[in-house]
C-alpha atoms as a PDB file:
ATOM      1  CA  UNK A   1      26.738  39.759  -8.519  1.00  0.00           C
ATOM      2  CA  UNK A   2      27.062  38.447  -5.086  1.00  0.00           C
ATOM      3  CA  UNK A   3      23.598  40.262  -4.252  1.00  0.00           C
ATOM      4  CA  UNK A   4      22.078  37.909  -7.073  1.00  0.00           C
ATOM      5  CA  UNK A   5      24.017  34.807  -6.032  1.00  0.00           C
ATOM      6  CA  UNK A   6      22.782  35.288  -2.309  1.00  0.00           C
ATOM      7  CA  UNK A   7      19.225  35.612  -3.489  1.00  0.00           C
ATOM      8  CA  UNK A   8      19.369  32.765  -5.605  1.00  0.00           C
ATOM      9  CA  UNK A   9      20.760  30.620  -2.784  1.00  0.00           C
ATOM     10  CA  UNK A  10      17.967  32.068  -0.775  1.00  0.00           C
ATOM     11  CA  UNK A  11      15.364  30.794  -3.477  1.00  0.00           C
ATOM     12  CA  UNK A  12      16.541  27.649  -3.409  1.00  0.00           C
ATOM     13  CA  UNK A  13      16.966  27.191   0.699  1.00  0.00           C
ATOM     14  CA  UNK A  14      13.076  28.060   0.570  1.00  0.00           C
ATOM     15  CA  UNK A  15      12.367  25.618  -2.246  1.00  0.00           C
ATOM     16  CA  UNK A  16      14.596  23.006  -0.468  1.00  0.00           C
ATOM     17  CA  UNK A  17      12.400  23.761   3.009  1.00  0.00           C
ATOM     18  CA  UNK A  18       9.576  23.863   1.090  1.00  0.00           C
ATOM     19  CA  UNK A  19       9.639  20.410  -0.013  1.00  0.00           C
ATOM     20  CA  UNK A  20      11.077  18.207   2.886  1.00  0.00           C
ATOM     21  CA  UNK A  21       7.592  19.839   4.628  1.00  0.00           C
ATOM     22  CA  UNK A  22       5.927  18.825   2.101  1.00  0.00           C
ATOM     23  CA  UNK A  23       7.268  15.138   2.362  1.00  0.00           C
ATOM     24  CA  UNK A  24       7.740  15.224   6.420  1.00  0.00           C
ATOM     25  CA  UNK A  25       3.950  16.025   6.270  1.00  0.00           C
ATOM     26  CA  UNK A  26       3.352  13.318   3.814  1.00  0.00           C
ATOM     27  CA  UNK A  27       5.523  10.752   5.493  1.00  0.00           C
ATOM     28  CA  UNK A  28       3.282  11.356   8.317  1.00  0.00           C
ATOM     29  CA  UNK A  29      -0.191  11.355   6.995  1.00  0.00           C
ATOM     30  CA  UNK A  30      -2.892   8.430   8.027  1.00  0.00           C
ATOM     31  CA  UNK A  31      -2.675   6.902   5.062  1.00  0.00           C
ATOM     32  CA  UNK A  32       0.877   6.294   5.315  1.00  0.00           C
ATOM     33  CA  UNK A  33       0.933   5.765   8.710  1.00  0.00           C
ATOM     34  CA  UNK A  34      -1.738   3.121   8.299  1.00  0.00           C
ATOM     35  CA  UNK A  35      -0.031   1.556   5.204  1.00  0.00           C
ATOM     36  CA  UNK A  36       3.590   1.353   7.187  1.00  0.00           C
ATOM     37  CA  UNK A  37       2.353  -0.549  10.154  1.00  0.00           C
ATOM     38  CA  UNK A  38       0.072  -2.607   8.050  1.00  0.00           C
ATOM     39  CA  UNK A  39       2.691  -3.973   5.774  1.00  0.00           C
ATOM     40  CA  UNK A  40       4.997  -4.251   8.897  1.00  0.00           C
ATOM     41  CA  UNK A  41       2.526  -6.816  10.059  1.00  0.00           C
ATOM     42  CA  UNK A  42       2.343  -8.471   7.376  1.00  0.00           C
ATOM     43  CA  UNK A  43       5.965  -8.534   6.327  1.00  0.00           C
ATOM     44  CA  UNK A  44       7.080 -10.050   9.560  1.00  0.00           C
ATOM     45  CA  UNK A  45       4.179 -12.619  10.156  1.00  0.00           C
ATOM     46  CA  UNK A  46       3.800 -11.743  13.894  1.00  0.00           C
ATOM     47  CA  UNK A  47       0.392 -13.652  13.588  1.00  0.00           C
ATOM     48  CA  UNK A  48      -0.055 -17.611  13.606  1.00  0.00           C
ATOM     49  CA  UNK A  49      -0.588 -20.164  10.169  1.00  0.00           C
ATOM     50  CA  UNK A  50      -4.136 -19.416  10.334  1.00  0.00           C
ATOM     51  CA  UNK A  51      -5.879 -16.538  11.561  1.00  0.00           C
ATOM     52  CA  UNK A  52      -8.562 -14.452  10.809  1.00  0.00           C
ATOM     53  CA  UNK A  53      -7.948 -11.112   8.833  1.00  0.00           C
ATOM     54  CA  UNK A  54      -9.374  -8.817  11.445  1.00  0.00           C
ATOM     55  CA  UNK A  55      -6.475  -9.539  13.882  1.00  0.00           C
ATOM     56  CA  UNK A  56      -3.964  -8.055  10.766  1.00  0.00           C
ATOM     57  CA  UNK A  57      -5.707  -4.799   9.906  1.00  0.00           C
ATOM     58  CA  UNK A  58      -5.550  -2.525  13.110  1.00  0.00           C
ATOM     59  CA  UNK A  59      -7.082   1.004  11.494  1.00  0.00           C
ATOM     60  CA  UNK A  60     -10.711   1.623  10.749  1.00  0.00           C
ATOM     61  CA  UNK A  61     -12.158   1.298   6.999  1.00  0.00           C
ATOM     62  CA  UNK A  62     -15.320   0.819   5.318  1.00  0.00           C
ATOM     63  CA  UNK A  63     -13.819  -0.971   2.115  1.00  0.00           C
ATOM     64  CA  UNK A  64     -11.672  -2.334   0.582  1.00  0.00           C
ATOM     65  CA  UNK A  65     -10.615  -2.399  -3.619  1.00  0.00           C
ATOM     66  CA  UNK A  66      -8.683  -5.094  -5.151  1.00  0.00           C
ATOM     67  CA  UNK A  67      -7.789  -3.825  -8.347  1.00  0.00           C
ATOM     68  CA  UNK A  68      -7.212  -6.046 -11.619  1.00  0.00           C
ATOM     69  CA  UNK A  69      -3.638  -5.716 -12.976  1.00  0.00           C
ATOM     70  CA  UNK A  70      -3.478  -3.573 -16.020  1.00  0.00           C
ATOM     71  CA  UNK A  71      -6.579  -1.007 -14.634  1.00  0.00           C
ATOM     72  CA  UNK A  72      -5.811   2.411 -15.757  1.00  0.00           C
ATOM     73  CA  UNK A  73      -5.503   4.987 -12.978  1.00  0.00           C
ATOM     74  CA  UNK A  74      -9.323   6.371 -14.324  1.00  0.00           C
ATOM     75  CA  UNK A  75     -10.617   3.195 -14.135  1.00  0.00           C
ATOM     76  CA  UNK A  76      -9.697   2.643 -10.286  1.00  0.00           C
ATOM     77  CA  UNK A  77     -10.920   5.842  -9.484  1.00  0.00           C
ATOM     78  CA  UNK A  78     -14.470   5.438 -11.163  1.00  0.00           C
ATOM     79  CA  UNK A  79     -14.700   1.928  -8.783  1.00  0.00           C
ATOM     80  CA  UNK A  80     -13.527   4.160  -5.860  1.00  0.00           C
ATOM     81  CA  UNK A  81     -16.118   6.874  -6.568  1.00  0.00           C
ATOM     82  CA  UNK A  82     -13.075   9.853  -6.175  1.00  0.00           C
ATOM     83  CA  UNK A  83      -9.905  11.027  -7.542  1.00  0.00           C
ATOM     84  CA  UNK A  84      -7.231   9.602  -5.477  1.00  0.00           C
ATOM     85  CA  UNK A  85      -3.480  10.540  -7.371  1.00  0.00           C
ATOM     86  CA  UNK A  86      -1.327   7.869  -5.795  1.00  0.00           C
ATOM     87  CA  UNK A  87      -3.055   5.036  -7.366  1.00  0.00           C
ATOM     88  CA  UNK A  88      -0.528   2.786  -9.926  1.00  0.00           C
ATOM     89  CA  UNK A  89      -1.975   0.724 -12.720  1.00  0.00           C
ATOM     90  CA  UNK A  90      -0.112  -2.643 -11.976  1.00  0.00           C
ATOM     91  CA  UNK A  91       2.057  -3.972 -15.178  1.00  0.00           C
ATOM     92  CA  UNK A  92       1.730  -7.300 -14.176  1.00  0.00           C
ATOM     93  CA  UNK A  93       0.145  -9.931 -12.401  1.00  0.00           C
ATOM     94  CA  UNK A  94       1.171 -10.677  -9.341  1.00  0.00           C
ATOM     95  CA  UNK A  95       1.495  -7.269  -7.329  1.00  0.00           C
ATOM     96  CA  UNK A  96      -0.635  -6.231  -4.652  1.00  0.00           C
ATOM     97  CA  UNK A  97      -2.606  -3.164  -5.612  1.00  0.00           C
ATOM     98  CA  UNK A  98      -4.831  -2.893  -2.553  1.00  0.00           C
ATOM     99  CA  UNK A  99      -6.776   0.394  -1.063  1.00  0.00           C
ATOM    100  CA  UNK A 100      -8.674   0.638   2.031  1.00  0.00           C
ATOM    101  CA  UNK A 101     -11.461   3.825   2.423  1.00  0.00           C
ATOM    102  CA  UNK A 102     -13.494   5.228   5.205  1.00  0.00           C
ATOM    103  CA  UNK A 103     -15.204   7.982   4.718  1.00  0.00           C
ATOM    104  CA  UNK A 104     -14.744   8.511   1.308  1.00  0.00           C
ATOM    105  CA  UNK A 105     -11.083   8.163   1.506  1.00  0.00           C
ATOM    106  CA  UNK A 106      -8.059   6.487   1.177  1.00  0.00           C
ATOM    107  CA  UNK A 107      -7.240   5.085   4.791  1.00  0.00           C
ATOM    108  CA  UNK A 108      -4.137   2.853   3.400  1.00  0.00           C
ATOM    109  CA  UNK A 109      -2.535   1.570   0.347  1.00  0.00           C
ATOM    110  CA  UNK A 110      -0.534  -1.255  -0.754  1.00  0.00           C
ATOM    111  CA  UNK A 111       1.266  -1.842  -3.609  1.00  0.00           C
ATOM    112  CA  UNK A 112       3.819  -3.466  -4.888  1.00  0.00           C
ATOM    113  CA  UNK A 113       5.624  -6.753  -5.748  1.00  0.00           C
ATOM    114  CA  UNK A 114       5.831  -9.491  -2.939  1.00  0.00           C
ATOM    115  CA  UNK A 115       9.771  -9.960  -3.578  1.00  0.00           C
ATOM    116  CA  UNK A 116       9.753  -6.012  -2.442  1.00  0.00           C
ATOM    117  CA  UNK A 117       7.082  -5.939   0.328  1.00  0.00           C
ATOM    118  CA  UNK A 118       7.267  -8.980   1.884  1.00  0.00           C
ATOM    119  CA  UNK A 119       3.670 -10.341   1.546  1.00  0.00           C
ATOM    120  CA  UNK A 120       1.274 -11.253  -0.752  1.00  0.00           C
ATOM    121  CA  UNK A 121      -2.389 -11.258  -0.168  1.00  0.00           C
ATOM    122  CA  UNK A 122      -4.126 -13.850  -2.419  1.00  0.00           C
ATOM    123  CA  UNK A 123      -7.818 -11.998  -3.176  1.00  0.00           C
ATOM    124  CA  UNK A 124      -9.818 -11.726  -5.606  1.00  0.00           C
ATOM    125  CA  UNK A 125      -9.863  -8.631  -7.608  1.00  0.00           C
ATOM    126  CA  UNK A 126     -13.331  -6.509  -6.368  1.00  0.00           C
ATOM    127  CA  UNK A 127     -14.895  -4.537  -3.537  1.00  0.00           C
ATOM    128  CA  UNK A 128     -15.196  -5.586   0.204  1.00  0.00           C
ATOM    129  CA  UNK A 129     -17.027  -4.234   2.899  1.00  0.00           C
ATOM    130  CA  UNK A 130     -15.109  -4.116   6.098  1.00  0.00           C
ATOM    131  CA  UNK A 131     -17.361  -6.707   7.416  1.00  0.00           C
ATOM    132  CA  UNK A 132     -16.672  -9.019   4.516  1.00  0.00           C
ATOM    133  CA  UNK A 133     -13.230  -9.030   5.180  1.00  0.00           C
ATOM    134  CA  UNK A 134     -13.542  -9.196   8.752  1.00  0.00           C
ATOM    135  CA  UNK A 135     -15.840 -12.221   8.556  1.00  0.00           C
ATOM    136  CA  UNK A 136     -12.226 -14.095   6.242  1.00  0.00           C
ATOM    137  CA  UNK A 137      -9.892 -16.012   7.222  1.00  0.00           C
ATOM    138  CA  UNK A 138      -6.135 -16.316   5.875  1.00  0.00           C
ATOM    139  CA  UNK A 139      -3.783 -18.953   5.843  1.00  0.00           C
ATOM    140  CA  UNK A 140      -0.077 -17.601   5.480  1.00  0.00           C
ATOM    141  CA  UNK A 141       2.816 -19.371   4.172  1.00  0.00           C
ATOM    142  CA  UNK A 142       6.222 -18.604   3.577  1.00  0.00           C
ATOM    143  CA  UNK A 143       7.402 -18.469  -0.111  1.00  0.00           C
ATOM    144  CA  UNK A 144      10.765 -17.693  -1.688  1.00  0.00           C
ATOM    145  CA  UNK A 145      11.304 -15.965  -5.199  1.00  0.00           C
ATOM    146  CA  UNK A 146      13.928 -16.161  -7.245  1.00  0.00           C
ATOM    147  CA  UNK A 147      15.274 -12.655  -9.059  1.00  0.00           C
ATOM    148  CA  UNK A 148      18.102 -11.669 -11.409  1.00  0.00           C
ATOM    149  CA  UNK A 149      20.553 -11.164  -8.809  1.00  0.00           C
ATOM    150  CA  UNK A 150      20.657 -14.740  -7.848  1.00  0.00           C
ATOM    151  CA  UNK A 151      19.844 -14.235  -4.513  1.00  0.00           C
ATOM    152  CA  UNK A 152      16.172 -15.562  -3.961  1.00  0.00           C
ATOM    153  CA  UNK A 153      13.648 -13.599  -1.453  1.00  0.00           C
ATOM    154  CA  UNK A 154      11.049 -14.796   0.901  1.00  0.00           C
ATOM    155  CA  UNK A 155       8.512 -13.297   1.154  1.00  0.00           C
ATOM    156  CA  UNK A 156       4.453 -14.674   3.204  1.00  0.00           C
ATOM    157  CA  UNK A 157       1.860 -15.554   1.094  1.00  0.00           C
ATOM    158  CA  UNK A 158      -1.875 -14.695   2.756  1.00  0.00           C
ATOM    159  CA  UNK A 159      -4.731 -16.798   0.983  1.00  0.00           C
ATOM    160  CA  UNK A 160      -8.022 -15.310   2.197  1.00  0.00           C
ATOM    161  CA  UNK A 161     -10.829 -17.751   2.641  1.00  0.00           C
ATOM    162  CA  UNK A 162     -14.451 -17.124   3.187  1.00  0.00           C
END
């Protein structure tokens, strides 16, 4: 019995190792590196009322999807031109659902509601070459959001302009 328990216990100290590697390796992949210091700049507004976009995205990309809320998964990926498994179909409007390529692949992602993240980019749903984007400008203001706790959150609103 205790021959079995201390296997089992091995089992699952393996399994346990297994998957923090799995998520320390994740954690510190490009596309999550790129995606944490790109919503850090965008979250905190470093950057002036008016700016151009260039000055916000600091990684190297060849495009850039804006994807429609309610696109199934599939539907992303056929855009995209490859399978890509961390892509969300937004539930409503109003979320950033944002992915930046080079290459062929994913470079950074951003999703999620403004309330949660921070910032908003105001875009157009579509694709972007990296000189498109780099040839916009944004205007950022501060908004606040109310919620169900009471307890309203700011969060900066980017409008991209040509």
């Amino acid at each position: 019995m205790k021959r079995v328990l201390r296997w089992l216990g091995l089992i699952a100290a393996i399994i346990v190792i297994s998957v923090l590697s799995v998520k320390i390796v994740e954690y510190n992949s490009l596309v999550s590196r790129n995606t944490r210091n790109l919503e850090r700049i965008l979250s905190q507004n470093t950057y002036s009322e008016k700016g151009n976009v260039k000055n916000l995205i600091t990684f190297d990309y060849d495009k850039m999807y804006v994807f429609l809320p309610y696109l199934p998964r599939d539907e992303m990926e056929k855009q995209i031109g490859f399978k890509y498994p961390k892509l969300i179909q937004a539930l409503n409007e109003g979320i950033n659902n944002i992915l930046f390529v080079k290459d062929d692949k994913p470079v950074a992602y951003l999703f999620g509601y403004p309330s949660d993240t921070g910032y908003y980019i105001n875009i157009p749903s579509g694709e972007y070459t990296k000189a498109q984007i780099e040839a916009t400008t944004y205007q950022s203001k501060t908004r606040e959001v109310g919620n169900s706790y009471g307890t309203p959150k700011k969060y900066v609103n980017y409008l991209l302009t040509d």
